[in-house]
Protein backbone atom coordinates (compact mmCIF):
# COMPACT_ATOMS: atom_id res chain seq x y z
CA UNK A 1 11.65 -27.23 12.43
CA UNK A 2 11.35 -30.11 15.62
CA UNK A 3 12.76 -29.11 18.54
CA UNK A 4 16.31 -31.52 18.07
CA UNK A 5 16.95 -28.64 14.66
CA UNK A 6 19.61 -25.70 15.90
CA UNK A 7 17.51 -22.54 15.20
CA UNK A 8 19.33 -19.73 13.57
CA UNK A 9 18.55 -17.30 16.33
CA UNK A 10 19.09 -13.69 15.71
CA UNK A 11 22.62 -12.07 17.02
CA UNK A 12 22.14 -8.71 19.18
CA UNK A 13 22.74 -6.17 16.29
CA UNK A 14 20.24 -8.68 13.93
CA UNK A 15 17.49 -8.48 17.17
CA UNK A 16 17.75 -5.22 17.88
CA UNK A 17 17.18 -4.33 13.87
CA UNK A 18 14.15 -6.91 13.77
CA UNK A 19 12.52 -4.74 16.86
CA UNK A 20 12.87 -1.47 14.81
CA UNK A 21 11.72 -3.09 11.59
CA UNK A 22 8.67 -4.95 13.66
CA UNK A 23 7.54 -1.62 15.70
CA UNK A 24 7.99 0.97 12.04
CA UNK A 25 5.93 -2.24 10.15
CA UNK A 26 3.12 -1.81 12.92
CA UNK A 27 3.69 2.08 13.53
CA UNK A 28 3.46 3.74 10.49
CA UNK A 29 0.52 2.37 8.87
CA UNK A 30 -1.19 3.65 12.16
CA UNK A 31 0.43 6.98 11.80
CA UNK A 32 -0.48 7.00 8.16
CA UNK A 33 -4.16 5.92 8.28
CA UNK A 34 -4.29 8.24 11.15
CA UNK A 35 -3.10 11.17 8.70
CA UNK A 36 -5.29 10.26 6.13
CA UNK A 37 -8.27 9.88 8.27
CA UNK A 38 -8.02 13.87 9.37
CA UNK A 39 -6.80 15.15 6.70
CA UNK A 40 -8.90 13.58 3.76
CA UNK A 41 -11.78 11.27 5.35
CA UNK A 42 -10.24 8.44 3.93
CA UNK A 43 -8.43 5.22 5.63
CA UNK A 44 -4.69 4.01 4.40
CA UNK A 45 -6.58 0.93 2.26
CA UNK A 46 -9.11 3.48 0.35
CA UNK A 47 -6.19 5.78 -0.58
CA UNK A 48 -4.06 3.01 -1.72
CA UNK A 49 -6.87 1.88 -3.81
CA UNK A 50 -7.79 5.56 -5.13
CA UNK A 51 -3.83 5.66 -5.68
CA UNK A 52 -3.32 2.59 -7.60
CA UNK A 53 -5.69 3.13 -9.95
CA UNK A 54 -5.00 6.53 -10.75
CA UNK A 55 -1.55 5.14 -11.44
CA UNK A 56 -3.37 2.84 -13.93
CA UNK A 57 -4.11 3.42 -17.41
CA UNK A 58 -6.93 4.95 -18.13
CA UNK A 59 -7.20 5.28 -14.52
CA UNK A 60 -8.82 1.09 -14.58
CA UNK A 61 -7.42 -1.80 -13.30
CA UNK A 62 -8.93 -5.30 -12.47
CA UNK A 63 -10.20 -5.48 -9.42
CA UNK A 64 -8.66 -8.65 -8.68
CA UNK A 65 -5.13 -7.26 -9.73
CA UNK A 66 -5.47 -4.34 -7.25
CA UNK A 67 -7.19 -7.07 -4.43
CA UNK A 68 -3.03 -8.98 -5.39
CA UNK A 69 -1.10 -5.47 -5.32
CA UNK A 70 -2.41 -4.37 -2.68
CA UNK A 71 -2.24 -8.28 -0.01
CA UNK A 72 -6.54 -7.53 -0.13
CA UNK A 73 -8.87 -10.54 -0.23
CA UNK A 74 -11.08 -9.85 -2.58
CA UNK A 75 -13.71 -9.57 0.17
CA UNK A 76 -12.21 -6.86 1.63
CA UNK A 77 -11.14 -4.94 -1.26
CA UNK A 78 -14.90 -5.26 -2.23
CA UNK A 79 -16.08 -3.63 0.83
CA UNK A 80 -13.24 -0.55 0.06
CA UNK A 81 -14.45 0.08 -3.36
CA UNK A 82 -17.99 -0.28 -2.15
CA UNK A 83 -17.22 2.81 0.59
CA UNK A 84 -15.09 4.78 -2.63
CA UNK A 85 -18.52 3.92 -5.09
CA UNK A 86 -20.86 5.48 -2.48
CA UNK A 87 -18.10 8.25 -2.46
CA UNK A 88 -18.51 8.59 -5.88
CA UNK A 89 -14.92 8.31 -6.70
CA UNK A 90 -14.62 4.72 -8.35
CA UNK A 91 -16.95 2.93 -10.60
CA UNK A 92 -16.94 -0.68 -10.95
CA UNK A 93 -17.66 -2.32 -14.77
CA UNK A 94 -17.21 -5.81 -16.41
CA UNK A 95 -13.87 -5.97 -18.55
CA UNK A 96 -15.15 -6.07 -21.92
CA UNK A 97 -11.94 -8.22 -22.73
CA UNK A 98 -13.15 -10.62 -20.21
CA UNK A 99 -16.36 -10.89 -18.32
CA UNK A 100 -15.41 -12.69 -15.80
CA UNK A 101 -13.26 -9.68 -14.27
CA UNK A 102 -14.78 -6.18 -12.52
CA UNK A 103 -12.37 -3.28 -13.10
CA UNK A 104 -12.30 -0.46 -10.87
CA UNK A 105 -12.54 3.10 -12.35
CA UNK A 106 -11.37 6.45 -11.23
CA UNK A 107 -14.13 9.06 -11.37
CA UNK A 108 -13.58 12.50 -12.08
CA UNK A 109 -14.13 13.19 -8.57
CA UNK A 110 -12.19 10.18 -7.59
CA UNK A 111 -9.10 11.58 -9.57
CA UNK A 112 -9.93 15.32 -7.73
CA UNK A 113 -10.30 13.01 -4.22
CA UNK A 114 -6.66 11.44 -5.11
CA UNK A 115 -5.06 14.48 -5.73
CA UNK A 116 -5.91 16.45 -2.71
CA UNK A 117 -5.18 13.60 -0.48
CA UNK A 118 -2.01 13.18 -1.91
CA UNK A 119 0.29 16.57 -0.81
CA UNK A 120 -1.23 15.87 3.04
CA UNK A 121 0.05 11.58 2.47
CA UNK A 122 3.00 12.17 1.02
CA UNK A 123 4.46 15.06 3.63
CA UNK A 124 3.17 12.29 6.75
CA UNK A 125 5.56 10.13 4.55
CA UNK A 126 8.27 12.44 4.24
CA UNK A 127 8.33 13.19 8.03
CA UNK A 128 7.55 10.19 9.36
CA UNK A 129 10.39 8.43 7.32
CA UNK A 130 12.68 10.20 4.82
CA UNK A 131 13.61 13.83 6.79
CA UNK A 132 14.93 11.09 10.08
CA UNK A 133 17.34 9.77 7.88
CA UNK A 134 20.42 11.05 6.01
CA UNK A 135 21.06 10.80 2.11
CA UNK A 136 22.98 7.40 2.22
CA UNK A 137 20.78 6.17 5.07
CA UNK A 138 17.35 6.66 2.45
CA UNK A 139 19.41 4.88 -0.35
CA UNK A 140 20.33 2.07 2.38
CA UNK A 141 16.51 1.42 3.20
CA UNK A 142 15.27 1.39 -0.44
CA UNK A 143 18.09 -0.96 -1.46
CA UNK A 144 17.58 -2.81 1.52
CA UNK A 145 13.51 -2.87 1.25
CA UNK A 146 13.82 -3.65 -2.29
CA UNK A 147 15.67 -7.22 -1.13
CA UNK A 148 13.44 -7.60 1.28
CA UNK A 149 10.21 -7.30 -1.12
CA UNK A 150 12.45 -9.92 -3.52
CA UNK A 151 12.58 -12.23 -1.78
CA UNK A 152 8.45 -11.75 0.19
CA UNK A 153 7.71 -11.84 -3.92
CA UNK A 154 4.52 -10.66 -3.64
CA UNK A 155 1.85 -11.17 -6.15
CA UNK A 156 0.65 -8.19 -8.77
CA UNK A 157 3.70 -5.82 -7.52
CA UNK A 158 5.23 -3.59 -9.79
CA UNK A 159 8.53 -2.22 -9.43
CA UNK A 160 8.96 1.68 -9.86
């Protein structure tokens, strides 16, 4: 945009909803990592990663598929399954469909890991955002967040 182009700026009610939405995008993952950390010597990225692929079939996904799900270079998604392999809770193995990709695992102790991080995650989540707000005011963020996460479009996600 050069500097002679009208910017759309952002009314009071539309500022003052960026602001919340800017301080709960850099706030919870803190609180949540925080959470996990404590409660289940893990950070937010290794129990997304332990979480996505115990979603998976089989508990296995391609690497480079949970590197796009979860906005991970592959680089540092590397260095996360490294930490989870030394854990013992993820294997890595070559696709036998296709060499060229490295799926990620869950181990039987990975799976055990997953679920008894997941009660202690999911009540940070309810308190932190779902018990502030009222019945229509959850259904208002999802179908708002939803929207939003149209239009970001972000490669490898998969709607619930």
């Amino acid at each position: 945009m050069s500097i002679n182009e009208e910017a759309r700026w952002l009314n009071a009610e539309e500022s003052e909803t960026w602001l919340s939405v800017w301080s709960m995008m850099v706030w919870l993952p803190v609180r949540l990592d925080a959470q996990l950390r404590e409660d289940a010597g893990l950070s937010h990225p290794e129990y997304h990663a332990l979480s996505q692929i115990s979603m998976a079939p089989e508990r296995t996904i391609r690497l480079s598929e949970l590197a796009a799900a979860s906005n991970m270079t592959l680089s540092h998604l590397s260095r996360v399954i490294t930490r989870l392999e030394k854990a013992g809770w993820v294997q890595r193995a070559p696709d036998p469909v296709d060499g060229r990709y490295t799926l990620g695992i869950l181990t039987d102790a990975g799976w055990e890991k997953i679920r008894s991080a997941a009660p202690g995650h999911v009540e940070a989540v309810r308190r932190y955002v779902f018990d502030a707000l009222t019945e229509d005011q959850r259904r208002a963020l999802g179908d708002a967040a939803a929207r939003i996460v149209e239009v970001l479009d972000p490669p490898g996600f998969v709607r619930a």
